[in-house]
C-alpha atoms as a PDB file:
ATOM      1  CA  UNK A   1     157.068 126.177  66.129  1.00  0.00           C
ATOM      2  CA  UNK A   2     158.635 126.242  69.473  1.00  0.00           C
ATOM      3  CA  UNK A   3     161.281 128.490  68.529  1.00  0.00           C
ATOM      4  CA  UNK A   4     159.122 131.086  68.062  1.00  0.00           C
ATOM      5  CA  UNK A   5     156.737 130.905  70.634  1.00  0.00           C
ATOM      6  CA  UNK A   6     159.798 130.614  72.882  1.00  0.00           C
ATOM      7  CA  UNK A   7     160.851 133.831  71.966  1.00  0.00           C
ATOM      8  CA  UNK A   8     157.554 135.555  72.411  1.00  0.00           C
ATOM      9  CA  UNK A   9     156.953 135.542  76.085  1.00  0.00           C
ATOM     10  CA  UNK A  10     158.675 139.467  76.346  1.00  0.00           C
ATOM     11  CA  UNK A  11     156.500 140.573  73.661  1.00  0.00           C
ATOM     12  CA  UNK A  12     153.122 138.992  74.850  1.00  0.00           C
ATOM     13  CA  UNK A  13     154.233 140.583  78.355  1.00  0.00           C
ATOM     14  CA  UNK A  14     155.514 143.870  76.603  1.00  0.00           C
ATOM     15  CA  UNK A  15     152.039 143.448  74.749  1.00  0.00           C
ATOM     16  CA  UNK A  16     149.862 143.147  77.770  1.00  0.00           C
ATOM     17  CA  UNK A  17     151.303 145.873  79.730  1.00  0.00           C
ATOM     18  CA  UNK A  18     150.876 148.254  76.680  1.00  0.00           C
ATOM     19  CA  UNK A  19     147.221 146.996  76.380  1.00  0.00           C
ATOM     20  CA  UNK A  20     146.696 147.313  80.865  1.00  0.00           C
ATOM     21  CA  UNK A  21     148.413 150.818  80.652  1.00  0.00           C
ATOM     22  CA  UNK A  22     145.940 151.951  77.615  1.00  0.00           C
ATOM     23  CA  UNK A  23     143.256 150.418  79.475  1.00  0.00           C
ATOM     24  CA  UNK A  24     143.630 152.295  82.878  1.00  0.00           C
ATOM     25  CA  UNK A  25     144.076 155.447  80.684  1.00  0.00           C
ATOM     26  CA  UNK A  26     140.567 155.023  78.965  1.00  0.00           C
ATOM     27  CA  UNK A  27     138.566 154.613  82.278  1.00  0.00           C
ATOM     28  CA  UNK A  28     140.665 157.009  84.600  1.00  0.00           C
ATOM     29  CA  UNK A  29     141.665 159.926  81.297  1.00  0.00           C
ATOM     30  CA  UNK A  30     139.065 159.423  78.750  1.00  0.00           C
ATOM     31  CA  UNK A  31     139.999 162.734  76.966  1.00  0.00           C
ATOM     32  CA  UNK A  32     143.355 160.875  76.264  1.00  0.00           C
ATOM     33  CA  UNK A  33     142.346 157.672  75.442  1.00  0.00           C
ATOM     34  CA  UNK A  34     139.747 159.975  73.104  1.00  0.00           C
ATOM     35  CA  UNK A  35     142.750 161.484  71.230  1.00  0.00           C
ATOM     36  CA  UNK A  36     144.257 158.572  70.390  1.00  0.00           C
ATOM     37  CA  UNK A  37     141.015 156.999  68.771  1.00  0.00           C
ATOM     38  CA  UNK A  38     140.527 160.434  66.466  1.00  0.00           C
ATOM     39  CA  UNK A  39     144.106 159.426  65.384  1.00  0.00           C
ATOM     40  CA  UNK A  40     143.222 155.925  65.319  1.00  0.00           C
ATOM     41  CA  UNK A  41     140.072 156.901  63.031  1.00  0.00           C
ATOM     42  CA  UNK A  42     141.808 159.473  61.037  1.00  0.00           C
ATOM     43  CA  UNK A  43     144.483 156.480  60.163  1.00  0.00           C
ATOM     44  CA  UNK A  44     141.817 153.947  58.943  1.00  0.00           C
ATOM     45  CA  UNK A  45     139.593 156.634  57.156  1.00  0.00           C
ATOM     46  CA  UNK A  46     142.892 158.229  55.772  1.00  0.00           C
ATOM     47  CA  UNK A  47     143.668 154.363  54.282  1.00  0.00           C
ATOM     48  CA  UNK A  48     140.365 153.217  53.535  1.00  0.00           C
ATOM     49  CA  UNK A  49     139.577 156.331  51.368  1.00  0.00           C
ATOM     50  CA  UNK A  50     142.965 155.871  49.665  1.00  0.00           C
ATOM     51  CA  UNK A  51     141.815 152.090  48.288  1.00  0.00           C
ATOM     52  CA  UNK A  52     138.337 152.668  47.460  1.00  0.00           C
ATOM     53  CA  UNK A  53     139.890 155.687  45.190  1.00  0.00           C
ATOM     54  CA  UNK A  54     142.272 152.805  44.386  1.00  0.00           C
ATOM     55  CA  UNK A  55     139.565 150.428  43.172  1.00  0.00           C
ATOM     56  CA  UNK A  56     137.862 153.688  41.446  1.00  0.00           C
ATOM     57  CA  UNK A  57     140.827 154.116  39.337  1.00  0.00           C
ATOM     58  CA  UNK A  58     142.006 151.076  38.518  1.00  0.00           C
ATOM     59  CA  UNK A  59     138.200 149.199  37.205  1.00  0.00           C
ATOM     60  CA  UNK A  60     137.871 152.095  34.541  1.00  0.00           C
ATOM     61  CA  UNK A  61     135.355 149.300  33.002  1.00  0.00           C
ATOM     62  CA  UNK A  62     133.009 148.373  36.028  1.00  0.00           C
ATOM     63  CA  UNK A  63     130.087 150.123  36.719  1.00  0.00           C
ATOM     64  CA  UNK A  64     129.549 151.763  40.155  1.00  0.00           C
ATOM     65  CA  UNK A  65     132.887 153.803  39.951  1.00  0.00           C
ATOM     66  CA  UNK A  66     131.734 156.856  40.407  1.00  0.00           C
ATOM     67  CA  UNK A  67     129.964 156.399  43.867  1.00  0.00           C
ATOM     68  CA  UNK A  68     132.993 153.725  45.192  1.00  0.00           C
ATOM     69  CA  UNK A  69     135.490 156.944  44.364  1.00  0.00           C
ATOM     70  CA  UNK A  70     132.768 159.309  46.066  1.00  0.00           C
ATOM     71  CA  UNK A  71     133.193 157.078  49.201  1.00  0.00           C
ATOM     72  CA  UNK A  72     136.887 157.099  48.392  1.00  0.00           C
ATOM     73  CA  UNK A  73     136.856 160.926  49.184  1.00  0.00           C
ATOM     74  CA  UNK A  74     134.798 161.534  51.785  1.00  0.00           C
ATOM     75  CA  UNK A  75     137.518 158.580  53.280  1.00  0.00           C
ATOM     76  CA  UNK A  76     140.297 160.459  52.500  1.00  0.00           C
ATOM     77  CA  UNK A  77     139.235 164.025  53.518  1.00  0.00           C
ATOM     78  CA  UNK A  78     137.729 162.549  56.757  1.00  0.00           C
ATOM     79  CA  UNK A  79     141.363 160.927  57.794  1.00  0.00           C
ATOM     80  CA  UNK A  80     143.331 164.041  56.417  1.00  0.00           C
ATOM     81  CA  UNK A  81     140.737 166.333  58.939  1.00  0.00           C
ATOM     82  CA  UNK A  82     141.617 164.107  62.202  1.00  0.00           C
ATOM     83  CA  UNK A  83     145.443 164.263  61.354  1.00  0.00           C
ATOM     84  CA  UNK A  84     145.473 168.239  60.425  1.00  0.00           C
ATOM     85  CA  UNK A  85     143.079 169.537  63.392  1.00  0.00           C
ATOM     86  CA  UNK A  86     142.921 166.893  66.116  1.00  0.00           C
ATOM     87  CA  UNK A  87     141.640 169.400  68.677  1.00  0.00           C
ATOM     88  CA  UNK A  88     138.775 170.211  66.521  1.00  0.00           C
ATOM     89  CA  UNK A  89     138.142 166.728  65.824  1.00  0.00           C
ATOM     90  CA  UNK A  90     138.129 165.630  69.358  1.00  0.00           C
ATOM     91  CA  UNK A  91     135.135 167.679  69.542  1.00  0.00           C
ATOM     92  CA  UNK A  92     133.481 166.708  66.228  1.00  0.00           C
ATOM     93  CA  UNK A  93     134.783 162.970  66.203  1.00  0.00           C
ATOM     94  CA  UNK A  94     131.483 161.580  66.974  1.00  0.00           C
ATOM     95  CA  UNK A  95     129.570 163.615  64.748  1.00  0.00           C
ATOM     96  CA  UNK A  96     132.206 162.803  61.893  1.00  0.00           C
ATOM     97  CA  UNK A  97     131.666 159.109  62.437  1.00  0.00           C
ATOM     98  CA  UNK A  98     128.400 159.080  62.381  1.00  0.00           C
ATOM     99  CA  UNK A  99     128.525 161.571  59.136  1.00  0.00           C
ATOM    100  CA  UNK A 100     130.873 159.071  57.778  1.00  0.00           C
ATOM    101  CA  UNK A 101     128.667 155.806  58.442  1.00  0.00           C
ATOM    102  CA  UNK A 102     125.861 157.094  57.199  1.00  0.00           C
ATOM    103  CA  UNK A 103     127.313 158.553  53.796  1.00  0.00           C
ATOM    104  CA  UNK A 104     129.246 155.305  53.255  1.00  0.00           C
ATOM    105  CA  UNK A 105     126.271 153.418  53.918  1.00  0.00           C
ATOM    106  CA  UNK A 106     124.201 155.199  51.691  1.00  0.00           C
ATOM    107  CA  UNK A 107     126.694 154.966  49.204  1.00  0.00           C
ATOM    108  CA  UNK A 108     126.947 150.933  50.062  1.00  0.00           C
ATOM    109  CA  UNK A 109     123.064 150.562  49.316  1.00  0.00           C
ATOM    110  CA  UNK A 110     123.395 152.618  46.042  1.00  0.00           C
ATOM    111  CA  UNK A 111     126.511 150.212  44.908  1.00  0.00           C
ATOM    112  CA  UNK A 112     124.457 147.087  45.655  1.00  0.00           C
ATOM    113  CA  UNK A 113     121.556 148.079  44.133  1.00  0.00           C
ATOM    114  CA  UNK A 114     122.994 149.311  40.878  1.00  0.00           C
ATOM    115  CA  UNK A 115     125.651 145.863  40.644  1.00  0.00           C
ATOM    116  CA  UNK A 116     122.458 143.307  41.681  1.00  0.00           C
ATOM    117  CA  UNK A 117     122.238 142.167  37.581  1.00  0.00           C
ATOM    118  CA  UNK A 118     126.289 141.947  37.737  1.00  0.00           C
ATOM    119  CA  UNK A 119     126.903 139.732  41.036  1.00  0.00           C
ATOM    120  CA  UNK A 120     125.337 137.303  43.540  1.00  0.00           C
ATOM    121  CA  UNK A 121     124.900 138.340  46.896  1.00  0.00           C
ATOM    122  CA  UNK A 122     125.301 142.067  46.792  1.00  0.00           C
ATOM    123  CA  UNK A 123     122.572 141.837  49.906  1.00  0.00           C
ATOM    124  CA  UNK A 124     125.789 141.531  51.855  1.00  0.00           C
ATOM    125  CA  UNK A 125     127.226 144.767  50.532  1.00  0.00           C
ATOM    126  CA  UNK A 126     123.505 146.472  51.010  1.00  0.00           C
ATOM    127  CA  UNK A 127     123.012 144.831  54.495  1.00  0.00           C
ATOM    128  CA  UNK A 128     126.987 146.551  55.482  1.00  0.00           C
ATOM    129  CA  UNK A 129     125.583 149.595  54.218  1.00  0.00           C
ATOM    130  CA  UNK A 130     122.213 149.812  56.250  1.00  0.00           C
ATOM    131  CA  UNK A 131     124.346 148.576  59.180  1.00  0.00           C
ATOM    132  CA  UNK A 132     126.594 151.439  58.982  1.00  0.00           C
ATOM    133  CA  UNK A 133     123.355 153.537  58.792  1.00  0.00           C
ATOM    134  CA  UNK A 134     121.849 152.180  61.744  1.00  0.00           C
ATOM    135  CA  UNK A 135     125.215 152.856  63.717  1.00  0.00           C
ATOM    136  CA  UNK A 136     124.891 156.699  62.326  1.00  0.00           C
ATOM    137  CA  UNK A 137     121.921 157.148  63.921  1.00  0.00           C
ATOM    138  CA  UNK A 138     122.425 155.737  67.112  1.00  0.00           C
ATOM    139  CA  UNK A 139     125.160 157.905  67.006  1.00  0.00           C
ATOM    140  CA  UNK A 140     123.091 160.543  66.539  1.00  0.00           C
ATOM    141  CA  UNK A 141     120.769 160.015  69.060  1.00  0.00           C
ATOM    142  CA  UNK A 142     123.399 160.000  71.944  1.00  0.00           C
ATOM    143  CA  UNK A 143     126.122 161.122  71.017  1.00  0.00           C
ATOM    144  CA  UNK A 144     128.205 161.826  74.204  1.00  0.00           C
ATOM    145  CA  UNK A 145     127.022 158.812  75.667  1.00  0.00           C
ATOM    146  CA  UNK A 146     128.532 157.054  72.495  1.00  0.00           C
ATOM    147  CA  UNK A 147     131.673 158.599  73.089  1.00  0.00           C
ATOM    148  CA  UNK A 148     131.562 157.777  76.772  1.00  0.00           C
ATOM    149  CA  UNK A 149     130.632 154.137  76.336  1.00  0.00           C
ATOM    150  CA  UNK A 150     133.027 153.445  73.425  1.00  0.00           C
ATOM    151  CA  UNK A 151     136.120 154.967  75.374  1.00  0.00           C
ATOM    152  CA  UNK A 152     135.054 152.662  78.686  1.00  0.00           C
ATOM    153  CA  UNK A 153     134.416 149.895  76.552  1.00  0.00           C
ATOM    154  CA  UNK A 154     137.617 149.540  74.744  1.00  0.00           C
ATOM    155  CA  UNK A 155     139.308 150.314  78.018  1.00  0.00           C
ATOM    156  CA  UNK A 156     137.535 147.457  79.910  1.00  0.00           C
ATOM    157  CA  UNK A 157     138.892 144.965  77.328  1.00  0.00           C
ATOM    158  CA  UNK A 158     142.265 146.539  77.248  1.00  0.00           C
ATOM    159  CA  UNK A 159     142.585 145.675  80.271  1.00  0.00           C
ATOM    160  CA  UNK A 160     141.228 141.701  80.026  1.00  0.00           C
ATOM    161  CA  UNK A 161     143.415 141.544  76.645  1.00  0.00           C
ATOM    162  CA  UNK A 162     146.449 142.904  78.929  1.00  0.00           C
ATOM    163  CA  UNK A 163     145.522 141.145  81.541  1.00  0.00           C
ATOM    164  CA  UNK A 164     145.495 137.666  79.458  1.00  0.00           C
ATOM    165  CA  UNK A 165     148.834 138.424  77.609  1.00  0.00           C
ATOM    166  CA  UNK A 166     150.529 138.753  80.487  1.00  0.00           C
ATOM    167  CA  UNK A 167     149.269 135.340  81.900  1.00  0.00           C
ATOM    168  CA  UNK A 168     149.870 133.652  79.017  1.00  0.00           C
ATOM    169  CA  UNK A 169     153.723 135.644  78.994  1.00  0.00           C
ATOM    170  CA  UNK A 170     154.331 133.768  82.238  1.00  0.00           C
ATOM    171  CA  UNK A 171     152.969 130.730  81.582  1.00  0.00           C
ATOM    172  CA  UNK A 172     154.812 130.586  77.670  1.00  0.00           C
ATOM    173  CA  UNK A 173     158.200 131.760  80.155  1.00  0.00           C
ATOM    174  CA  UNK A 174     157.464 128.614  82.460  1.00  0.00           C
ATOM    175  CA  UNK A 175     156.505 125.791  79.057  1.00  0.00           C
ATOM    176  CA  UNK A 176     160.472 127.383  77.828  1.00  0.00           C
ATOM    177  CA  UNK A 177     161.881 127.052  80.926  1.00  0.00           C
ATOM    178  CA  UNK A 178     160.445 123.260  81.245  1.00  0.00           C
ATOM    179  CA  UNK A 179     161.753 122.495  77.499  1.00  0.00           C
ATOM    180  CA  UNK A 180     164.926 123.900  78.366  1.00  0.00           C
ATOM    181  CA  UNK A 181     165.721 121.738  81.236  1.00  0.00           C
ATOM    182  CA  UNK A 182     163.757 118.873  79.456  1.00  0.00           C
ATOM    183  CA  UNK A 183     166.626 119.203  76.731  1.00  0.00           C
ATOM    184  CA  UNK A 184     169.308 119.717  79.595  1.00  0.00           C
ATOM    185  CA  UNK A 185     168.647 116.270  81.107  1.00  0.00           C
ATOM    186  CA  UNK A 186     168.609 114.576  78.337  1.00  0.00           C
ATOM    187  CA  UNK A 187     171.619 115.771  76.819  1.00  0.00           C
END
């Protein structure tokens, strides 16, 4: 255990500064910081379509394939958009999540309500998909504010997360350099 923390006080510090930098980026460049989450977005929606399709594929004998493959695609096209026309997308990125939310969502409600005889608690799998729904539409309703506030928001705890990995890089530095003359003296 010590070992290894030991030699993690350069990446908690390399960690932090990464986390202060992105931070002071999203409050003082927000078109930047913007870029980066369509790439961000276009990476999970890329992935997550890829193992819904996954699951559609490989449960050839489970009802509800159809609409989990469905979600699957719009996934996958979503994340392949935000890769091949980020400029484009940095314009529509807020309408494509909330596009996105709302289809999986619907499709989420559908899924629980067709596998309620086949499972216990598929509420939880209806409840994700009226939660993605209700993020669609206030999405919807605001939509540059949404952008505004998500950007500032994830840059004001970039820069408490940096902020905090750095302290903790000095103090984990300090705790190693104690153990090390700890073991000096009594050697």
């Amino acid at each position: 255990m010590y070992s290894t923390i030991l030699l993690s006080s350069g990446t908690l510090a390399i960690r932090g500064i990464i986390a202060l930098l992105f931070g002071v980026v999203a409050l003082l460049l927000p078109g930047t910081a913007l870029l980066a989450l369509v790439i961000a977005f276009g990476a999970y929606a890329f992935i997550d379509g890829v193992f819904a399709l996954a699951a559609a594929l490989t449960r050839r004998q489970r009802d509800g394939r159809g609409w989990l493959a469905l979600e699957g695609i719009a996934g996958f096209i979503a994340g392949v958009i935000a890769f091949v026309r980020p400029g484009l997308t940095v314009v529509a990125l807020i309408s494509l999540v909330a596009v996105w939310a709302l289809l999986t969502g619907a499709l989420k409600i559908v899924l629980a309500i067709r596998l309620r005889r086949e499972i216990r608690g598929e509420w939880l799998l209806a409840l994700s998909g009226a939660a993605s729904i209700v993020l669609a539409a206030l999405i919807m309703m605001a939509p540059l504010k949404a952008t505004l506030a998500l950007i500032w928001t994830l840059g004001i705890f970039a820069i408490v997360l940096g902020g905090l990995l750095v302290a903790l890089s000095v103090r984990v530095r300090q705790w190693a350099r104690s153990l090390l003359e700890q073991f000096g003296r009594a050697a």
